[in-house]
Protein backbone atom coordinates (compact mmCIF):
# COMPACT_ATOMS: atom_id res chain seq x y z
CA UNK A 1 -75.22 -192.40 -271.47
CA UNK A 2 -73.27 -189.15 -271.24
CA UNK A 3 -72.24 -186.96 -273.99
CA UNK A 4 -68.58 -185.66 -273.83
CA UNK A 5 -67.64 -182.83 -275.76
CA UNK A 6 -63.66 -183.70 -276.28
CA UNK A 7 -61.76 -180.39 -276.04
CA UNK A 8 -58.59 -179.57 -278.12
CA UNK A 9 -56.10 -180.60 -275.60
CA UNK A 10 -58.06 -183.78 -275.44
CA UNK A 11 -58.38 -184.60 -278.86
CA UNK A 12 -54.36 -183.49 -279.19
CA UNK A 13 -53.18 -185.55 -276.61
CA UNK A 14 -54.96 -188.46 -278.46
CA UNK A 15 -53.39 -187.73 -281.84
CA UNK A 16 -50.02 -186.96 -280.41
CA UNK A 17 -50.42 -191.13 -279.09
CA UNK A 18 -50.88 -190.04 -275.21
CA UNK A 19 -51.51 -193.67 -274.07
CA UNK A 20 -53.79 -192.51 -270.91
CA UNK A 21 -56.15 -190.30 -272.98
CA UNK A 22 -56.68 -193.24 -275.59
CA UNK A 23 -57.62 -195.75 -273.09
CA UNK A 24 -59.92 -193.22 -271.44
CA UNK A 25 -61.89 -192.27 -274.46
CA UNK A 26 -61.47 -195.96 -275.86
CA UNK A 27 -63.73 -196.91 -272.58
CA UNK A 28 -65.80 -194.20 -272.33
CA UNK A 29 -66.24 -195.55 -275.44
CA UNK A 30 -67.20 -199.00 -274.41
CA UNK A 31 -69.35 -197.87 -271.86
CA UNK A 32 -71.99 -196.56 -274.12
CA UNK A 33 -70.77 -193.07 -273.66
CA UNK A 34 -70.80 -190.11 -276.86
CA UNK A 35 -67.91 -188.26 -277.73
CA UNK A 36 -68.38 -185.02 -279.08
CA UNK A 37 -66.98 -182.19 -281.25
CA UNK A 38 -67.39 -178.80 -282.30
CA UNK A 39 -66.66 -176.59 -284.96
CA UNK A 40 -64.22 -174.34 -282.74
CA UNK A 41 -62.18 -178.12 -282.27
CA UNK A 42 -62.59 -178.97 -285.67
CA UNK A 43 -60.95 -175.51 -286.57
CA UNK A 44 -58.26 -175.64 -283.78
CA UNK A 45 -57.44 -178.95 -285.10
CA UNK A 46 -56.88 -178.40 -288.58
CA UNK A 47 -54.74 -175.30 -287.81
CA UNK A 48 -52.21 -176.70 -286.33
CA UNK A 49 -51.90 -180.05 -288.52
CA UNK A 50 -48.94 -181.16 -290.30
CA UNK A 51 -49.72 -182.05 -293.79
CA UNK A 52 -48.66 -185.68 -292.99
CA UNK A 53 -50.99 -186.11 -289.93
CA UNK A 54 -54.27 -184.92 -291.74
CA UNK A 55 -55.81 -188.03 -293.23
CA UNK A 56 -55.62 -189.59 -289.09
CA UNK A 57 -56.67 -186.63 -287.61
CA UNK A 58 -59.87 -185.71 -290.32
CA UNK A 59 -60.71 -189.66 -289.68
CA UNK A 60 -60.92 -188.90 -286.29
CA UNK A 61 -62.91 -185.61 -286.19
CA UNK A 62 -65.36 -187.34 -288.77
CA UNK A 63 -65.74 -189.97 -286.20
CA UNK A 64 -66.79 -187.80 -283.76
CA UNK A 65 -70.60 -186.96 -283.18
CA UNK A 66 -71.00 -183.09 -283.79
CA UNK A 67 -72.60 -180.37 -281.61
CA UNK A 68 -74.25 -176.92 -283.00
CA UNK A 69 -72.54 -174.00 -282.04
CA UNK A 70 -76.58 -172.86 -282.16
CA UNK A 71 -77.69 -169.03 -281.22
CA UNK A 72 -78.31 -170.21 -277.72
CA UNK A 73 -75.01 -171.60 -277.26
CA UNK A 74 -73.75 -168.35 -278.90
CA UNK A 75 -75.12 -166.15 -276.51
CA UNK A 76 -73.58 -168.11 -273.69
CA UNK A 77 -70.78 -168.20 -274.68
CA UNK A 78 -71.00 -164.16 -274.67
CA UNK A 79 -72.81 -164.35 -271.21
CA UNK A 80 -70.00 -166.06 -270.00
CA UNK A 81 -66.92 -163.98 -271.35
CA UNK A 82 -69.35 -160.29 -270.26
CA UNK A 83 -69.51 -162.32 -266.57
CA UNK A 84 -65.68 -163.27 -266.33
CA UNK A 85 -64.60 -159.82 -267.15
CA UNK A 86 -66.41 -158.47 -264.70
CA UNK A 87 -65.15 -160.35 -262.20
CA UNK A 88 -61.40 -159.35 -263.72
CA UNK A 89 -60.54 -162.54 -265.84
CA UNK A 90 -60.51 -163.04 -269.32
CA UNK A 91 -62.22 -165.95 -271.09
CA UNK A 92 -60.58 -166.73 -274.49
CA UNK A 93 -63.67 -167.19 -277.39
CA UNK A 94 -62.93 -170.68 -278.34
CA UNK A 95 -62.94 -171.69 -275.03
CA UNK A 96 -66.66 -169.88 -274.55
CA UNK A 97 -68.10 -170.92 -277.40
CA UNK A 98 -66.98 -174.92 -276.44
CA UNK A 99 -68.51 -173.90 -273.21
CA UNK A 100 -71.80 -172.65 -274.54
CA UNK A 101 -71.86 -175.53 -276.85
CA UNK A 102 -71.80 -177.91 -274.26
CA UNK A 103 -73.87 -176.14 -271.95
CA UNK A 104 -76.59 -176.12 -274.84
CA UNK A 105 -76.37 -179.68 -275.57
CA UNK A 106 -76.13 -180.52 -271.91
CA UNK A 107 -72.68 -182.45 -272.78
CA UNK A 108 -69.67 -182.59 -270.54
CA UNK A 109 -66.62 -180.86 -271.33
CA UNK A 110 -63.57 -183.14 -271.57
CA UNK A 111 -59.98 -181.59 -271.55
CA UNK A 112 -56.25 -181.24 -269.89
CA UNK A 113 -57.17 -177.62 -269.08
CA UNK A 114 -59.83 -177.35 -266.41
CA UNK A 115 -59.24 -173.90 -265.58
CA UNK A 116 -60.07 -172.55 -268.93
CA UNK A 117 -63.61 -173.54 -267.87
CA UNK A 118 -64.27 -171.49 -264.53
CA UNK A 119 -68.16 -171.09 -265.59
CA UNK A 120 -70.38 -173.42 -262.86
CA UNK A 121 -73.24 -174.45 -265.04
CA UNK A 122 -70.74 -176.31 -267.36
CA UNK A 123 -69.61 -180.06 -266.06
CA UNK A 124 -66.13 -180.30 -266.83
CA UNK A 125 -63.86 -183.19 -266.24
CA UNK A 126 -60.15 -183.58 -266.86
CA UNK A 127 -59.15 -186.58 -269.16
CA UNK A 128 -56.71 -187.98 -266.87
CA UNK A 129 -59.40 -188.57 -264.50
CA UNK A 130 -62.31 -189.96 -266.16
């Protein structure tokens, strides 16, 4: 059993009725697998909702099993932007603290966007090819 933390684009492209990202978390699903939030998602989410889609898209972050941002997670997440921008990149917060969060709960990152996770101590996987 793996845990999956589901990132924004993945839990968008679900709500938006993207065919190939329901059937992939439908049998990840199936297969005994976890799928995870966070309160960074769960704050993306309800940003950009339309008053109509709410009720579908709280039912489906209620669903989901929820990960601790915790202090340890926190401070990765910190580790990791301090590292990047050393190296010359910048690392958006969100995207850190989903990072650290996973990294702390030993879940894999699940999302559209694997290059907004550069760090090698998180396993990240794109949707499309679970």
């Amino acid at each position: 059993m793996t845990t999956f933390l589901l990132d924004s684009t993945a839990l968008i492209a679900h709500l938006r009725g993207d065919e190939t990202t329901t059937r992939t978390l439908l049998s990840l699903l199936s297969a005994g697998h976890v799928l995870s939030t966070t309160c960074v998602n769960i704050a993306e989410i309800e940003r950009g909702l339309k008053p109509k889609d709410q009720r579908r898209a709280r039912a489906l972050m209620d669903r989901l099993h929820f990960l601790e941002t915790t202090r340890e997670a926190s401070r990765k997440a910190g580790r990791y932007q301090a590292d990047l921008r050393r190296r010359g990149k910048t690392l958006d917060l969100a995207d850190a603290l989903i990072a650290g969060t996973a990294r702390a709960h030993g879940a894999t990152v699940v999302t559209e966007n694997v290059n907004d996770f550069p760090m090698r101590d998180v396993r990240v996987r794109r949707v499309r090819t679970l």
